[in-house]
N, C-alpha and C. Protein backbone atom coordinates (compact mmCIF):
# COMPACT_ATOMS: atom_id res chain seq x y z
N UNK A 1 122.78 -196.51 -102.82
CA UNK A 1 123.90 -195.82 -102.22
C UNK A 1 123.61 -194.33 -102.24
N UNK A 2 124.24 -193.37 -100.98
CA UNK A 2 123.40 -192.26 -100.62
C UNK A 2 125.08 -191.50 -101.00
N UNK A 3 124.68 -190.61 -101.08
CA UNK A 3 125.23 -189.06 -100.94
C UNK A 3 126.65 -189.90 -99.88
N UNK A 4 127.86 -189.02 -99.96
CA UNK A 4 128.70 -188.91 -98.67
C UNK A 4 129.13 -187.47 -98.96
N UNK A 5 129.95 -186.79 -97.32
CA UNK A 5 130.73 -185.48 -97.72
C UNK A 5 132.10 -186.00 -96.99
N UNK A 6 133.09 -186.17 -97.69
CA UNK A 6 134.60 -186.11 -96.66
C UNK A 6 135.92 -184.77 -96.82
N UNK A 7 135.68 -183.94 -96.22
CA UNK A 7 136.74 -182.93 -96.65
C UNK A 7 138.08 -183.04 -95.59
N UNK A 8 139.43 -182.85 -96.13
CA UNK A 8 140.72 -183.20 -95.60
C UNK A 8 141.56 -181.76 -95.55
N UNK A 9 141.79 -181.31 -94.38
CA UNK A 9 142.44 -179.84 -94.90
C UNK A 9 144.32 -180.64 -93.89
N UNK A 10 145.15 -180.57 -94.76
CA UNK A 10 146.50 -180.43 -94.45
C UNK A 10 147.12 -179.12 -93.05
N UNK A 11 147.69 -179.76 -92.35
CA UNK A 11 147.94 -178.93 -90.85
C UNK A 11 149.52 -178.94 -91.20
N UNK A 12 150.12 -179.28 -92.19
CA UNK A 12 151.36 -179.55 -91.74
C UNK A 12 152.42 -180.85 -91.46
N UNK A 13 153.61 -181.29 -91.94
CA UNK A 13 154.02 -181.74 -91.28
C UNK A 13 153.75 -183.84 -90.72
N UNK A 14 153.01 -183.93 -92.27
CA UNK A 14 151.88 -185.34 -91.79
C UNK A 14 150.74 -185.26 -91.40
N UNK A 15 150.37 -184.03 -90.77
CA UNK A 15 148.95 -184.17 -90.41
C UNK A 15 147.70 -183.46 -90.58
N UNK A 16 146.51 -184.08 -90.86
CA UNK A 16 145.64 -183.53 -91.19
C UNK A 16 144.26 -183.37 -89.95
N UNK A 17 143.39 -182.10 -90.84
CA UNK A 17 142.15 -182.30 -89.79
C UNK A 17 141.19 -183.16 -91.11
N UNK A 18 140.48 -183.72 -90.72
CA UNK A 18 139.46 -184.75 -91.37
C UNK A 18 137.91 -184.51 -91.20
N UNK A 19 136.90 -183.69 -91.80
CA UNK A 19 135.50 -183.47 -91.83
C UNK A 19 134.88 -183.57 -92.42
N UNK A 20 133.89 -184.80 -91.52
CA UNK A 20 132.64 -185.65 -92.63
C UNK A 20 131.71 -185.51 -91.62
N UNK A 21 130.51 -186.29 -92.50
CA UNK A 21 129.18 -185.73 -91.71
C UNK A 21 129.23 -186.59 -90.21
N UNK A 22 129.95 -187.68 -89.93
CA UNK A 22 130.29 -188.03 -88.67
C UNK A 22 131.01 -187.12 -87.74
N UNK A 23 131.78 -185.82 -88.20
CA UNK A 23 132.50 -185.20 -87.14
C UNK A 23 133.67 -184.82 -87.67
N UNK A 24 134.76 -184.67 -86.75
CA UNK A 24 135.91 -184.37 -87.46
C UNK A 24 137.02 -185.20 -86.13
N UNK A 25 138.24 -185.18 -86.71
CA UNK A 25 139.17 -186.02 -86.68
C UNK A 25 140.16 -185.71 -86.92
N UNK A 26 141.53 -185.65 -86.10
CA UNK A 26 142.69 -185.35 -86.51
C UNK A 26 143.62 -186.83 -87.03
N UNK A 27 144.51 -186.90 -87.86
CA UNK A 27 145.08 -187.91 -88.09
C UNK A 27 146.78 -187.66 -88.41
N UNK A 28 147.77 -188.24 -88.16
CA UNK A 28 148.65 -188.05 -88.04
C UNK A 28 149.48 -189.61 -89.02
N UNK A 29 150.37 -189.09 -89.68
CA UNK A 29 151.04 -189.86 -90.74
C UNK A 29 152.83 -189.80 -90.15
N UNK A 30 152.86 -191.27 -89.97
CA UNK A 30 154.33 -191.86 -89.64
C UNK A 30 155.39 -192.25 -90.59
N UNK A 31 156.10 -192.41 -91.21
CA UNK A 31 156.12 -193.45 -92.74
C UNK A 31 154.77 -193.57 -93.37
N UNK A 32 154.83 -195.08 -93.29
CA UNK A 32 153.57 -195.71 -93.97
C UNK A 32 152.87 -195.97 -93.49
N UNK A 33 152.39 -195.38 -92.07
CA UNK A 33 151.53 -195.66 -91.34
C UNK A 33 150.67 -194.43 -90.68
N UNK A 34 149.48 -194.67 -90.78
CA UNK A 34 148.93 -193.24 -90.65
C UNK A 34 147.79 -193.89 -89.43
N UNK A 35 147.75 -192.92 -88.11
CA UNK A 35 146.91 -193.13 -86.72
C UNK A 35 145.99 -191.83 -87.46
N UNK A 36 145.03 -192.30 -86.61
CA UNK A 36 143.38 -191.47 -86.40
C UNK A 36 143.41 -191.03 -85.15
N UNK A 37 142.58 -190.37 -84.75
CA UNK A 37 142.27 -189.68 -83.29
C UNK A 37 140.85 -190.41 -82.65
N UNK A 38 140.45 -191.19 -83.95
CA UNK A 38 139.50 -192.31 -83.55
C UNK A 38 139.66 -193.86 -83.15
N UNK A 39 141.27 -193.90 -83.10
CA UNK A 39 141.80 -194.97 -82.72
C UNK A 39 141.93 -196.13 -84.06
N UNK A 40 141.79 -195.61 -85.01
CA UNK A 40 142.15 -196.61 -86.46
C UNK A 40 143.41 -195.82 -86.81
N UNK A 41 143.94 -196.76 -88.21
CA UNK A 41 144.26 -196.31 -88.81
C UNK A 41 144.78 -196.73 -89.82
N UNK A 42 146.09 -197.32 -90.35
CA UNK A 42 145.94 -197.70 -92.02
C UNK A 42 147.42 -197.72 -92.02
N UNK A 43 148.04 -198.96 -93.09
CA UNK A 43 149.35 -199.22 -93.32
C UNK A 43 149.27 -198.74 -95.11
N UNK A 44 150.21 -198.47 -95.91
CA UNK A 44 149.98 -198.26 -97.04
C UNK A 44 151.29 -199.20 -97.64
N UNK A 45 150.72 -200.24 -98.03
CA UNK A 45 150.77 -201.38 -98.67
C UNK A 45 151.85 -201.29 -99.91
N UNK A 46 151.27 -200.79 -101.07
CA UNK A 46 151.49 -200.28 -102.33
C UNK A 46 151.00 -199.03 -102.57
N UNK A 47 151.20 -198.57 -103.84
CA UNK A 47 150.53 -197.27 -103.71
C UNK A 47 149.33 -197.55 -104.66
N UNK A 48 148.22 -196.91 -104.13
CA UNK A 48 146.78 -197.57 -104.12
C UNK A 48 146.57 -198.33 -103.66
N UNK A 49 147.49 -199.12 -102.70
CA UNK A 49 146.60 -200.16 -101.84
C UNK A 49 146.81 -200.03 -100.45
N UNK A 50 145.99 -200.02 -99.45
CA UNK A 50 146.29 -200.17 -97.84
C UNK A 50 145.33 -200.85 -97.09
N UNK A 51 146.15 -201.33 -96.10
CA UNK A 51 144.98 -201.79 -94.91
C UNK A 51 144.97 -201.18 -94.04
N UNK A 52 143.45 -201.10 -93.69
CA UNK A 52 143.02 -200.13 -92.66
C UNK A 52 143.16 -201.32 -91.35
N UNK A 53 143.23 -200.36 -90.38
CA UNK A 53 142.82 -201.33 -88.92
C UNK A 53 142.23 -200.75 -87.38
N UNK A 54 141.68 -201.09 -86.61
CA UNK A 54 141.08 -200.35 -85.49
C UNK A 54 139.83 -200.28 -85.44
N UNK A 55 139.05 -199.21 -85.24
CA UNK A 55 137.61 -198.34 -84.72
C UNK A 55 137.33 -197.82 -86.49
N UNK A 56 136.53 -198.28 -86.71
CA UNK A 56 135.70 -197.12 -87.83
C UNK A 56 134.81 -196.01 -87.48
């Protein structure tokens, strides 16, 4: 298992910008449900647990 970088900077309001060595990504948080700008995104279950769903 190699190296990763993921940095998350807060915009406000639910939403964040998202930058990893794939690119960057805006994501936006509903309730418990949080969309990607990559077309995924994730239900939050419990806390510590969620399912993701969509495009990785």
């Amino acid at each position: 298992m190699g190296f990763s970088f993921r940095r998350s900077i807060s915009l406000g309001k639910g939403r964040r910008l998202n930058l990893s060595k794939r690119g960057a990504s805006v994501s936006q948080r509903i309730g418990r449900v949080t969309f990607n700008s990559r077309g995924g995104g994730s239900v939050r279950l419990l806390r510590g647990l969620s399912f993701r769903f969509g495009k990785r």
